[in-house]
N, C-alpha and C. Protein backbone atom coordinates (compact mmCIF):
# COMPACT_ATOMS: atom_id res chain seq x y z
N UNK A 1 0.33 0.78 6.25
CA UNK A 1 0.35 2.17 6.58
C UNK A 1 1.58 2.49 7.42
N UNK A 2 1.83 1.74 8.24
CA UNK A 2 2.71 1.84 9.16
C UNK A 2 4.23 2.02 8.32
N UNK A 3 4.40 1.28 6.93
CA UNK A 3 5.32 1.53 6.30
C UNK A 3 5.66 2.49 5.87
N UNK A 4 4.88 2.88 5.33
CA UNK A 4 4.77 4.72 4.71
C UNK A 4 4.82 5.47 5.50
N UNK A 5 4.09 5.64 6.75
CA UNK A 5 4.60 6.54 7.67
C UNK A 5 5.86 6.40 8.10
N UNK A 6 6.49 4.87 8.19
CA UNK A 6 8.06 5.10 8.16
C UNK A 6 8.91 5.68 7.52
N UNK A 7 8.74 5.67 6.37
CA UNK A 7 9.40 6.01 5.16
C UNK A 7 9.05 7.32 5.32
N UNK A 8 8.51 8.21 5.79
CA UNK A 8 7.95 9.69 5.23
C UNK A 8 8.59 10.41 6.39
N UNK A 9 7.83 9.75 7.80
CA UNK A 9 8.37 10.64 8.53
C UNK A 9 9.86 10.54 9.61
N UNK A 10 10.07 9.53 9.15
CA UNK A 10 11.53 8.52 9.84
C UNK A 10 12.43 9.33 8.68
N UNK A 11 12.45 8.32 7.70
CA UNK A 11 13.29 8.72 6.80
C UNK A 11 13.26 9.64 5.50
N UNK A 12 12.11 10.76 6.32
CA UNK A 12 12.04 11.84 5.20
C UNK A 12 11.86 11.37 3.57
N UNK A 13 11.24 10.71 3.57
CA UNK A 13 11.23 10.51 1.91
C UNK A 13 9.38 10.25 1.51
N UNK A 14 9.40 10.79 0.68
CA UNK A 14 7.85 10.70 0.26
C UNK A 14 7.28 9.54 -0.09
N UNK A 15 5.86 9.27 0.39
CA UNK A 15 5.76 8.03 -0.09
C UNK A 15 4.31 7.95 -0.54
N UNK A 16 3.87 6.78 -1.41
CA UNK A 16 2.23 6.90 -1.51
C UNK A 16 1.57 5.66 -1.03
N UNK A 17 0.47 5.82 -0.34
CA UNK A 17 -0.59 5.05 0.16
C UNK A 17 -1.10 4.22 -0.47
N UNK A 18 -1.56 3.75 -1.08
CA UNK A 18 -3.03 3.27 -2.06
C UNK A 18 -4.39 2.53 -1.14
N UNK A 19 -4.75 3.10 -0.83
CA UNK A 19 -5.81 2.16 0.29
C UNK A 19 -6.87 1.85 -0.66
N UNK A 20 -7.29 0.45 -0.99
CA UNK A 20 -8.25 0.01 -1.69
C UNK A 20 -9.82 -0.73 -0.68
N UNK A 21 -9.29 -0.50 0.64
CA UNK A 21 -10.50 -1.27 1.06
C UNK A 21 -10.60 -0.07 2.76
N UNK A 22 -10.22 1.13 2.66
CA UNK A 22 -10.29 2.27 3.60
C UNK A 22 -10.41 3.52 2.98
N UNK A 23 -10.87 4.42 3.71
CA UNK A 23 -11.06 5.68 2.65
C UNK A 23 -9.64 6.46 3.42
N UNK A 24 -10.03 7.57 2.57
CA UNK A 24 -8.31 8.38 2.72
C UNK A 24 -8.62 9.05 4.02
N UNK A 25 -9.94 9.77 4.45
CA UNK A 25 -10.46 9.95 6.26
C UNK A 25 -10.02 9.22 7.09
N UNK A 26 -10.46 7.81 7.04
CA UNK A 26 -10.01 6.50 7.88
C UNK A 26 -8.19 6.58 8.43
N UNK A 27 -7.45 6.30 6.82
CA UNK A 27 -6.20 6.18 7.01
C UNK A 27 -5.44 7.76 7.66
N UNK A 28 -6.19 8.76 7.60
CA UNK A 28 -5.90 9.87 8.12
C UNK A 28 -5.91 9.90 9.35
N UNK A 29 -6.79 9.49 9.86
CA UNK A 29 -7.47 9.38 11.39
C UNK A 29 -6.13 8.34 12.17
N UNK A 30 -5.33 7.40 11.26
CA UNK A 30 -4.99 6.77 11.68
C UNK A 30 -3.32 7.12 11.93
N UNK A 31 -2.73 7.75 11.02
CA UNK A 31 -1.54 8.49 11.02
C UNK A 31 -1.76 9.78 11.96
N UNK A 32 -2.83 10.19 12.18
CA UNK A 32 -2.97 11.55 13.00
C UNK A 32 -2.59 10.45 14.58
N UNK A 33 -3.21 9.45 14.93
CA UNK A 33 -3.77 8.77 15.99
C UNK A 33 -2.10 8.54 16.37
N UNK A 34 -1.10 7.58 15.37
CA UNK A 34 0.56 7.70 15.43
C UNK A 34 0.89 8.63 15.45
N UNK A 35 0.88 9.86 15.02
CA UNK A 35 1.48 11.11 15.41
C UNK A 35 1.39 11.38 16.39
N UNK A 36 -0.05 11.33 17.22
CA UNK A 36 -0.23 12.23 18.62
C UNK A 36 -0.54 11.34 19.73
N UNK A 37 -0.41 9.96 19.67
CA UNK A 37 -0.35 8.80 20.76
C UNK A 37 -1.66 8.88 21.29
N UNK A 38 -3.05 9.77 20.68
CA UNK A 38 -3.81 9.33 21.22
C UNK A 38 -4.44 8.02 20.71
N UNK A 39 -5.60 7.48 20.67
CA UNK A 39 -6.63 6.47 19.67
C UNK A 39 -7.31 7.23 18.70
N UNK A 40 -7.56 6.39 17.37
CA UNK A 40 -8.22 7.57 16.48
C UNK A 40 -9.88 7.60 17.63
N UNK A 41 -10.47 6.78 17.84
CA UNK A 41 -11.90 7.45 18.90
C UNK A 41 -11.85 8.33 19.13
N UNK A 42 -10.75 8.75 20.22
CA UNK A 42 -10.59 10.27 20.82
C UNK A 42 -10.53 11.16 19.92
N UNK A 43 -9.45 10.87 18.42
CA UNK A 43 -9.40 11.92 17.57
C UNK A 43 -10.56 12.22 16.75
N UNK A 44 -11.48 11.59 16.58
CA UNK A 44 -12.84 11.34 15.84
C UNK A 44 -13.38 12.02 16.22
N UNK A 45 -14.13 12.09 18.18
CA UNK A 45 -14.51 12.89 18.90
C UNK A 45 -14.15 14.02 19.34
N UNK A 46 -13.15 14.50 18.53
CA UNK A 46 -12.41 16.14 19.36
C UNK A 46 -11.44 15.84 20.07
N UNK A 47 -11.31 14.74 21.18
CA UNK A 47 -10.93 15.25 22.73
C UNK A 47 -9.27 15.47 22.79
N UNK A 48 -8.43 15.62 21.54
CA UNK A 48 -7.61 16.43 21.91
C UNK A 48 -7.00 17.01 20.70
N UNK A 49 -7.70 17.90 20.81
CA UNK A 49 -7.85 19.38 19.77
C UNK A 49 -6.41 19.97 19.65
N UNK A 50 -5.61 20.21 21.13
CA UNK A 50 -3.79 20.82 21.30
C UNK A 50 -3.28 19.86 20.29
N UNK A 51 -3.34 19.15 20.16
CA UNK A 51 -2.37 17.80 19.50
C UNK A 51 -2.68 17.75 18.00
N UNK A 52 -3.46 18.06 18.25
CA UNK A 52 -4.26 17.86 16.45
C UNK A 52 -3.96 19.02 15.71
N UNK A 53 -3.46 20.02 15.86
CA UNK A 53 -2.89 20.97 15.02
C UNK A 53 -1.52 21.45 14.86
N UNK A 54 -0.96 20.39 14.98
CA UNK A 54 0.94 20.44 14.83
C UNK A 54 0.49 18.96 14.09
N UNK A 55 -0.55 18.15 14.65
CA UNK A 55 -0.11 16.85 13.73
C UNK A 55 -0.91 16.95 12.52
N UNK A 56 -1.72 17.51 12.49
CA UNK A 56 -2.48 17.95 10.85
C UNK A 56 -1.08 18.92 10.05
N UNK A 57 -0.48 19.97 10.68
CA UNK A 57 0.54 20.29 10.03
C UNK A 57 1.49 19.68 9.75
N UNK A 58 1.90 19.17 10.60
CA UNK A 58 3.17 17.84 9.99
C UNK A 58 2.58 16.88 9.14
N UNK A 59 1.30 16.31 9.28
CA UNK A 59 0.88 15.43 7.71
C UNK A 59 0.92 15.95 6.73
N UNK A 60 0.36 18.13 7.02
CA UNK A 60 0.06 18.19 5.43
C UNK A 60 1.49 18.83 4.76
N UNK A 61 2.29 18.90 5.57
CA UNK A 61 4.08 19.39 5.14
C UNK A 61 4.65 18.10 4.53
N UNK A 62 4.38 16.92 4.54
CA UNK A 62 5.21 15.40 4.80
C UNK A 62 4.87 15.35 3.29
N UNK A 63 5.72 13.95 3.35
CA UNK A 63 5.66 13.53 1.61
C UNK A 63 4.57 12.26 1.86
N UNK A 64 3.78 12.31 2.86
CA UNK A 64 2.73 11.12 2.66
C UNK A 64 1.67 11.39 2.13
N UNK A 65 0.91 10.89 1.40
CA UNK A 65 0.37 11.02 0.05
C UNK A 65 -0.79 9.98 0.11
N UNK A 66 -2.19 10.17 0.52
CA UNK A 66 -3.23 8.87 0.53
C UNK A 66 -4.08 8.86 -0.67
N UNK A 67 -4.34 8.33 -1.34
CA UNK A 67 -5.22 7.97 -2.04
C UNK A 67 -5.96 6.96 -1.71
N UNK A 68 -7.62 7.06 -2.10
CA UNK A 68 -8.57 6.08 -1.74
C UNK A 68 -9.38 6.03 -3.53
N UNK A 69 -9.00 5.29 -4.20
CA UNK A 69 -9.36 5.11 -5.63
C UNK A 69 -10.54 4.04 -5.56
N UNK A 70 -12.00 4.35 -6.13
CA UNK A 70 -12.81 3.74 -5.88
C UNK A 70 -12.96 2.87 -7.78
N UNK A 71 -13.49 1.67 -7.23
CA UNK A 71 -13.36 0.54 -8.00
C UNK A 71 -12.24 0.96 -9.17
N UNK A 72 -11.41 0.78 -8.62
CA UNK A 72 -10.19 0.53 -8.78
C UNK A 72 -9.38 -0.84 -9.93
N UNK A 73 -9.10 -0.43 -10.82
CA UNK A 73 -8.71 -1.06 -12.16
C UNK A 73 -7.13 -1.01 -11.93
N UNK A 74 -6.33 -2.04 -12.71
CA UNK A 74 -4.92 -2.41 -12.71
C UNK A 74 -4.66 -0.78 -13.44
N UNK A 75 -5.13 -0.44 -14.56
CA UNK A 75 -4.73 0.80 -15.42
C UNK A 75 -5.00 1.91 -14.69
N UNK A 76 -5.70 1.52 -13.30
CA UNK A 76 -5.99 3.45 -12.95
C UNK A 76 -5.30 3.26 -11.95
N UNK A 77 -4.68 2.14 -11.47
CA UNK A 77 -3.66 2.13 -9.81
C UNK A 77 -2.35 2.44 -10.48
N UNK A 78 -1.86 1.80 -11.83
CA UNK A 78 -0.98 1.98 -12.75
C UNK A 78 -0.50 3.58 -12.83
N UNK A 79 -1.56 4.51 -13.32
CA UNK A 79 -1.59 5.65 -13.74
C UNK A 79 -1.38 6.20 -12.41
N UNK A 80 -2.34 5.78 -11.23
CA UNK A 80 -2.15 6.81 -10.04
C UNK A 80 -0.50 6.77 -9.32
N UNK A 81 0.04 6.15 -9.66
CA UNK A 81 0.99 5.86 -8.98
C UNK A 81 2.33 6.72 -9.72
N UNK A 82 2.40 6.50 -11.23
CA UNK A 82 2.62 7.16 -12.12
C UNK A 82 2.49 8.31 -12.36
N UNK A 83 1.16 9.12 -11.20
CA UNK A 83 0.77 10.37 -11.27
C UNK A 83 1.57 11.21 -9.90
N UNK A 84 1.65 10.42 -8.76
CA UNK A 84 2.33 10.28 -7.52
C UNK A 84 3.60 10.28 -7.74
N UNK A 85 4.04 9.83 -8.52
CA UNK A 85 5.50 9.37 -8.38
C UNK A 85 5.77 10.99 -9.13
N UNK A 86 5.40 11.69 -10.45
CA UNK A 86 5.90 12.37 -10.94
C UNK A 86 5.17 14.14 -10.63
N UNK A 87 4.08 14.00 -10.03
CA UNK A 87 3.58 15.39 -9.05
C UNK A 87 4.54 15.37 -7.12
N UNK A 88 4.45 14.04 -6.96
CA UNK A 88 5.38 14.38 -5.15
C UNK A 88 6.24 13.81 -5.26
N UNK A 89 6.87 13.34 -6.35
CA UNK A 89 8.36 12.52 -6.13
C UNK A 89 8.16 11.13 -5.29
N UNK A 90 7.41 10.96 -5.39
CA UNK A 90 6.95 9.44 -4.29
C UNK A 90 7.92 8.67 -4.64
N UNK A 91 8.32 8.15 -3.37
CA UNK A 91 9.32 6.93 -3.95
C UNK A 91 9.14 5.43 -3.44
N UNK A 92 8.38 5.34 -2.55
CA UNK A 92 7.49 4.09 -2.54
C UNK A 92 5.88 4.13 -2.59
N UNK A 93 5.44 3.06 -3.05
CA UNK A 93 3.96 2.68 -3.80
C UNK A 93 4.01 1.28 -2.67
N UNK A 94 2.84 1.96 -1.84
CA UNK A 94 2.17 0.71 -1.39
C UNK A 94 0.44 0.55 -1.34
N UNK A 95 0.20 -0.39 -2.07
CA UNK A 95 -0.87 -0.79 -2.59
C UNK A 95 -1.95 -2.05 -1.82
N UNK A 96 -2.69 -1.99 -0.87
CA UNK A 96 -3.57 -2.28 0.24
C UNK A 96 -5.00 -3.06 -0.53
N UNK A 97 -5.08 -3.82 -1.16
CA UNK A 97 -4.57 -4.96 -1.43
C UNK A 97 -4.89 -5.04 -2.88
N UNK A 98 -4.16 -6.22 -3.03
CA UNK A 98 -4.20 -6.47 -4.45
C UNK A 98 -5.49 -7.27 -5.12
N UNK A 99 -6.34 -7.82 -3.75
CA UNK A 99 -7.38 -8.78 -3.96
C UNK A 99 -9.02 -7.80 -4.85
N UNK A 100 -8.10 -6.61 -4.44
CA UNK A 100 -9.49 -5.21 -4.80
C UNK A 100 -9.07 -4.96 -6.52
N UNK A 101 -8.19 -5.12 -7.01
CA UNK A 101 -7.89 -4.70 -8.24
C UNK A 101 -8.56 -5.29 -9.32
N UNK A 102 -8.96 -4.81 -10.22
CA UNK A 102 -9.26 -5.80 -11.06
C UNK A 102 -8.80 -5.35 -12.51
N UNK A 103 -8.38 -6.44 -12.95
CA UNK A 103 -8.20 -6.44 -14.58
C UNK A 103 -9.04 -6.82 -15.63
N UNK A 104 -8.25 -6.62 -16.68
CA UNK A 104 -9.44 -6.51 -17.69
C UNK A 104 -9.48 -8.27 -18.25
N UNK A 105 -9.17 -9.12 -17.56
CA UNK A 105 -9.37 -10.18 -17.81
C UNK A 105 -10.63 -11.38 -17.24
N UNK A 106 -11.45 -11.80 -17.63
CA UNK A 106 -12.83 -12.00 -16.80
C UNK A 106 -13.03 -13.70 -16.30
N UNK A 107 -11.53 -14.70 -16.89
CA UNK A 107 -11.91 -16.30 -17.10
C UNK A 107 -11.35 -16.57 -15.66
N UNK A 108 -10.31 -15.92 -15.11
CA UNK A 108 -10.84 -16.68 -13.61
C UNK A 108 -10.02 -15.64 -12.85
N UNK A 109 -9.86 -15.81 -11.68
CA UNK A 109 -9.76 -14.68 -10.79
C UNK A 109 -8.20 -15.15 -10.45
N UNK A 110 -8.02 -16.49 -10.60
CA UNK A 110 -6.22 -16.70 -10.61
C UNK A 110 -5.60 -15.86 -11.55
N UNK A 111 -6.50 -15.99 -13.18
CA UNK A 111 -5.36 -15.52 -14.12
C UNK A 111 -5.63 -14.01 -14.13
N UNK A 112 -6.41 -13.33 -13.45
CA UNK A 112 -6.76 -12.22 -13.13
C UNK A 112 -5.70 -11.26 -12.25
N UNK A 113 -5.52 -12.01 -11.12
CA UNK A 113 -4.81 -11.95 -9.90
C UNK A 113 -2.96 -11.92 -10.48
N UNK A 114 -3.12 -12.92 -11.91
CA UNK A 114 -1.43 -12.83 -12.23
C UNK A 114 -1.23 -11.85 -13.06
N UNK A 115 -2.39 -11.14 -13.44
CA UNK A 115 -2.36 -10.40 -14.32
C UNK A 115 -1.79 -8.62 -13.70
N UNK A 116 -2.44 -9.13 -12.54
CA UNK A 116 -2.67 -7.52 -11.23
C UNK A 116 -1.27 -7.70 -11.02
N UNK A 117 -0.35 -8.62 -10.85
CA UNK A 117 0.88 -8.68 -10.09
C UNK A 117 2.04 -8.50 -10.99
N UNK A 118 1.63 -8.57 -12.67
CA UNK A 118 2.72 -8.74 -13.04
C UNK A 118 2.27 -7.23 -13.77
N UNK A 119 1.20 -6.67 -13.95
CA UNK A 119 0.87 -5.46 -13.98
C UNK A 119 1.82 -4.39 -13.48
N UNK A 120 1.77 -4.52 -11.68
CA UNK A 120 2.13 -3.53 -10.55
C UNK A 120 3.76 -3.69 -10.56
N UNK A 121 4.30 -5.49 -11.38
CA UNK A 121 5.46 -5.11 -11.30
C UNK A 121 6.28 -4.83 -12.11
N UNK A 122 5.82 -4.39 -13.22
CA UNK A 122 5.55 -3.57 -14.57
C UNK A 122 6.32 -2.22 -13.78
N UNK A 123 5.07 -1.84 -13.63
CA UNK A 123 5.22 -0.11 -13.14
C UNK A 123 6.49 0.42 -11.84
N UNK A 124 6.61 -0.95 -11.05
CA UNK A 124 7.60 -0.38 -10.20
C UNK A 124 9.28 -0.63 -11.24
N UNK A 125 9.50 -1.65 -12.51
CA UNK A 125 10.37 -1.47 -12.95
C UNK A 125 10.36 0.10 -14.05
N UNK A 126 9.32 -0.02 -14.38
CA UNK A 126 9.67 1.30 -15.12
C UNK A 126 10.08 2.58 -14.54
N UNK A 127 9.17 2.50 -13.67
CA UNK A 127 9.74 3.95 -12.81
C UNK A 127 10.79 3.84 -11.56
N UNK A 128 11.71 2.52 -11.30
CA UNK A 128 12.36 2.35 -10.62
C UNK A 128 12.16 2.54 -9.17
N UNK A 129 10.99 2.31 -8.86
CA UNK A 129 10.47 2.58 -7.17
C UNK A 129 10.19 1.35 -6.89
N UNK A 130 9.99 0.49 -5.56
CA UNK A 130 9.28 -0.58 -4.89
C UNK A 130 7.71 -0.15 -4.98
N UNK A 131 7.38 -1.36 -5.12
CA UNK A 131 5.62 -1.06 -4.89
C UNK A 131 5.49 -2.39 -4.41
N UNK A 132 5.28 -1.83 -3.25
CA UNK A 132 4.84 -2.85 -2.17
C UNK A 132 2.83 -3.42 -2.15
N UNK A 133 2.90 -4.53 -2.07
CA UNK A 133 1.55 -4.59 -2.30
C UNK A 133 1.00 -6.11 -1.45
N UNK A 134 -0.11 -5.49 -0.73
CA UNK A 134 -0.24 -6.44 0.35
C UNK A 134 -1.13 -7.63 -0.34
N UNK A 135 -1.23 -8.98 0.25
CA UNK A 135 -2.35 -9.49 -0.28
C UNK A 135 -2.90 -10.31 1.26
N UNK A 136 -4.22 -10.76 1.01
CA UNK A 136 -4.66 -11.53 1.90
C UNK A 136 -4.74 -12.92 2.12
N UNK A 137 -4.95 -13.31 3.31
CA UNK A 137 -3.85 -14.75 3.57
C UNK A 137 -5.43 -15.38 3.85
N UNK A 138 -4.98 -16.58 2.93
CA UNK A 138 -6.28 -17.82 3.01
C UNK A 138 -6.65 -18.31 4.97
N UNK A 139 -7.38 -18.31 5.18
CA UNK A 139 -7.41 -18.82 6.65
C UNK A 139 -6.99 -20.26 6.81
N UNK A 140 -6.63 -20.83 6.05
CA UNK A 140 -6.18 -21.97 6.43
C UNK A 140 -5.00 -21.91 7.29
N UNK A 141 -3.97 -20.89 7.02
CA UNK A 141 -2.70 -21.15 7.72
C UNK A 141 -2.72 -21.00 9.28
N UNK A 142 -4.25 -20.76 10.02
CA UNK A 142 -4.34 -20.71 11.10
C UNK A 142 -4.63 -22.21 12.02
N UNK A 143 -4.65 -23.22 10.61
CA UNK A 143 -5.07 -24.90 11.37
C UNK A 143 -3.95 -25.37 11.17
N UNK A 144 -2.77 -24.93 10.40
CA UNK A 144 -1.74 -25.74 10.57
C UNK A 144 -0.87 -25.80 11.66
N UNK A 145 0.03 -26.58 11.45
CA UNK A 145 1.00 -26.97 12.98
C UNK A 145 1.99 -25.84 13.07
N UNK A 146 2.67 -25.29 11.73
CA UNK A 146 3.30 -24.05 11.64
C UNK A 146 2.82 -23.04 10.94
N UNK A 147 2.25 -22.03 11.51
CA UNK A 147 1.24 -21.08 11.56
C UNK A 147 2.39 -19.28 10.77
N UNK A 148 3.59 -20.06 10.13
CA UNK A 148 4.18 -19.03 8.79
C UNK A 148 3.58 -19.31 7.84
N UNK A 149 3.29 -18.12 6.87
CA UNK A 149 2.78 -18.42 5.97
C UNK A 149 3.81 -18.53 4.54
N UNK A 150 3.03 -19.22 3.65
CA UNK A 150 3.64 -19.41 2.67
C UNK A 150 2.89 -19.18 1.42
N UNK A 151 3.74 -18.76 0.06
CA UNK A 151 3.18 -18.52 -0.85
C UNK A 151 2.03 -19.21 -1.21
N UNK A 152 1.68 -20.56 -0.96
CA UNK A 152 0.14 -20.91 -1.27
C UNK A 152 -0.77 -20.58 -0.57
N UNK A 153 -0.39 -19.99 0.65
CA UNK A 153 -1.43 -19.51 1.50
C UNK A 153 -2.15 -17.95 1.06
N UNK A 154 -1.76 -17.51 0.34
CA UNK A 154 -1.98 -16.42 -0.65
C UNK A 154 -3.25 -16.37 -1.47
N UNK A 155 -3.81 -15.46 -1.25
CA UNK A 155 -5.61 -15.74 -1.87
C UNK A 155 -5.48 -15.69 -3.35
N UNK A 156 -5.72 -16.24 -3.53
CA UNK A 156 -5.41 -16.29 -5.46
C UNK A 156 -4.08 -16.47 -6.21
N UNK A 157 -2.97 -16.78 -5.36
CA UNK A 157 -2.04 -16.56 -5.38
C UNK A 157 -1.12 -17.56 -6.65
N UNK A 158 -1.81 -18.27 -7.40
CA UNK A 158 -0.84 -18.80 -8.18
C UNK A 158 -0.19 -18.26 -9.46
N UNK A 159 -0.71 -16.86 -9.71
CA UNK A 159 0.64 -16.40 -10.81
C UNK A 159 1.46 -14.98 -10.45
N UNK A 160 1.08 -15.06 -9.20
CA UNK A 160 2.09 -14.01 -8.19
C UNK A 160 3.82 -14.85 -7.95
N UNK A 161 4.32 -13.88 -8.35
CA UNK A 161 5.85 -14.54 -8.58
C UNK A 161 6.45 -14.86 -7.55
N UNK A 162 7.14 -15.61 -7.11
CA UNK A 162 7.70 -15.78 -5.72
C UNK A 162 8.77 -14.55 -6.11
N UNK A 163 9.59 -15.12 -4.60
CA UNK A 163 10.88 -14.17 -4.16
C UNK A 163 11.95 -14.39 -5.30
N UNK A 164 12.26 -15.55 -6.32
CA UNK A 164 12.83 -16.35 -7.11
C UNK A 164 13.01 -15.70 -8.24
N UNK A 165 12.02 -15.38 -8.35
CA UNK A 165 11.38 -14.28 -9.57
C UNK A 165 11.25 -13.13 -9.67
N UNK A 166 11.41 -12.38 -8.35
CA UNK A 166 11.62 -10.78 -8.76
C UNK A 166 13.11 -10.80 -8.34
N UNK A 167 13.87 -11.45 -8.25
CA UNK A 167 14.95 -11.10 -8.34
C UNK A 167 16.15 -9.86 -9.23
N UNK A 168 15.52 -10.34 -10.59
CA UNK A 168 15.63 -9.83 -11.90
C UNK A 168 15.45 -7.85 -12.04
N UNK A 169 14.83 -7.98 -10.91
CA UNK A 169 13.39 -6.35 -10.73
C UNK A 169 15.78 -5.76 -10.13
N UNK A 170 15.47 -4.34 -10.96
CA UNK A 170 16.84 -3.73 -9.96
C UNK A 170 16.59 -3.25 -8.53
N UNK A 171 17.50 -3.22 -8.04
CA UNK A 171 17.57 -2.56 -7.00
C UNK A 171 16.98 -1.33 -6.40
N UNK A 172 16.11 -0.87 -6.19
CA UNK A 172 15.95 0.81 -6.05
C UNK A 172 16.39 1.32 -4.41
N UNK A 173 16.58 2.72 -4.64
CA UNK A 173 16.88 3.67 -3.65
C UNK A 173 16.45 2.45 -2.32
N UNK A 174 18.08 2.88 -1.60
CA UNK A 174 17.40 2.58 0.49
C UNK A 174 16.74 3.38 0.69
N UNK A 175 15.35 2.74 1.24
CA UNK A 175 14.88 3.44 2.27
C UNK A 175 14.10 2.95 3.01
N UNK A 176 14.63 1.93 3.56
CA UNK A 176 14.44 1.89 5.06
C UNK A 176 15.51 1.46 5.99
């Protein structure tokens, strides 16, 4: 989230959300909470009402863009993004996580998982945007001696392409 709000309200450029495991309230509560330095609690509860109506206007003027897509398919994150990109000009796609997606493939959740990644990076070459897409990190990398993680530490992670491999993907627009 924190990215997109960079991108939107730093560097003016529109961007889209995809929250697969928060609703679009939640992530609201939470960009309102960065806008106005209070905690979302306080903003939940009212207690500062002055603040909350320059920062509800500046979210709903901005190019940030939340979606909360419920059970959520590779073809409908595909399309939404596709729908984003060409109704607000979105120019980054970040997608919260990839472990929520599912494809239409059912024999195991690896070839499932390579299926989601090479899916999403499908769509950011066609439409020439980044689509950033988080995944979740196996707990193991918290018993090792060096506590960086690495591509096997990646929950399902074996037909997610390394860095090696999207090389190939062009360049799109700076923005950050």
């Amino acid at each position: 989230m924190q990215i997109a709000y960079h991108v939107t309200f730093t560097r003016q450029r529109p961007a889209l959300f995809c929250s697969l495991e928060m609703t679009r309230n939640e992530i609201g509560y939470r960009v309102l909470a960065r806008r106005t330095g209070a905690n979302t609690k306080a903003l939940r509860a009212g207690r500062h009402p002055g603040q909350m109506g320059p920062a509800l206007q500046a979210l709903a003027t901005s190019g940030f863009h939340i979606i909360d897509p419920g059970g959520p398919t590779l073809t409908s994150v595909q399309a939404t993004i596709r729908r984003a990109v060409a109704k607000h000009r979105a120019e980054v796609a970040i997608v919260d996580h990839i472990g929520k997606i599912q494809a239409d493939r059912r024999e195991s959740r690896y070839l499932e998982v390579g299926d989601v990644s090479h899916g999403l990076k499908a769509i950011a070459k066609q439409l020439n945007i980044p689509v950033l897409v988080l995944v979740q990190l196996n707990r193991a990398v918290e018993k090792r001696n060096s506590p960086r993680p690495q591509l096997s530490d990646l929950r399902d992670s074996g037909r997610i392409p390394s860095l090696s491999m999207i090389d190939e993907t062009p360049t799109p627009r700076k923005l950050l």
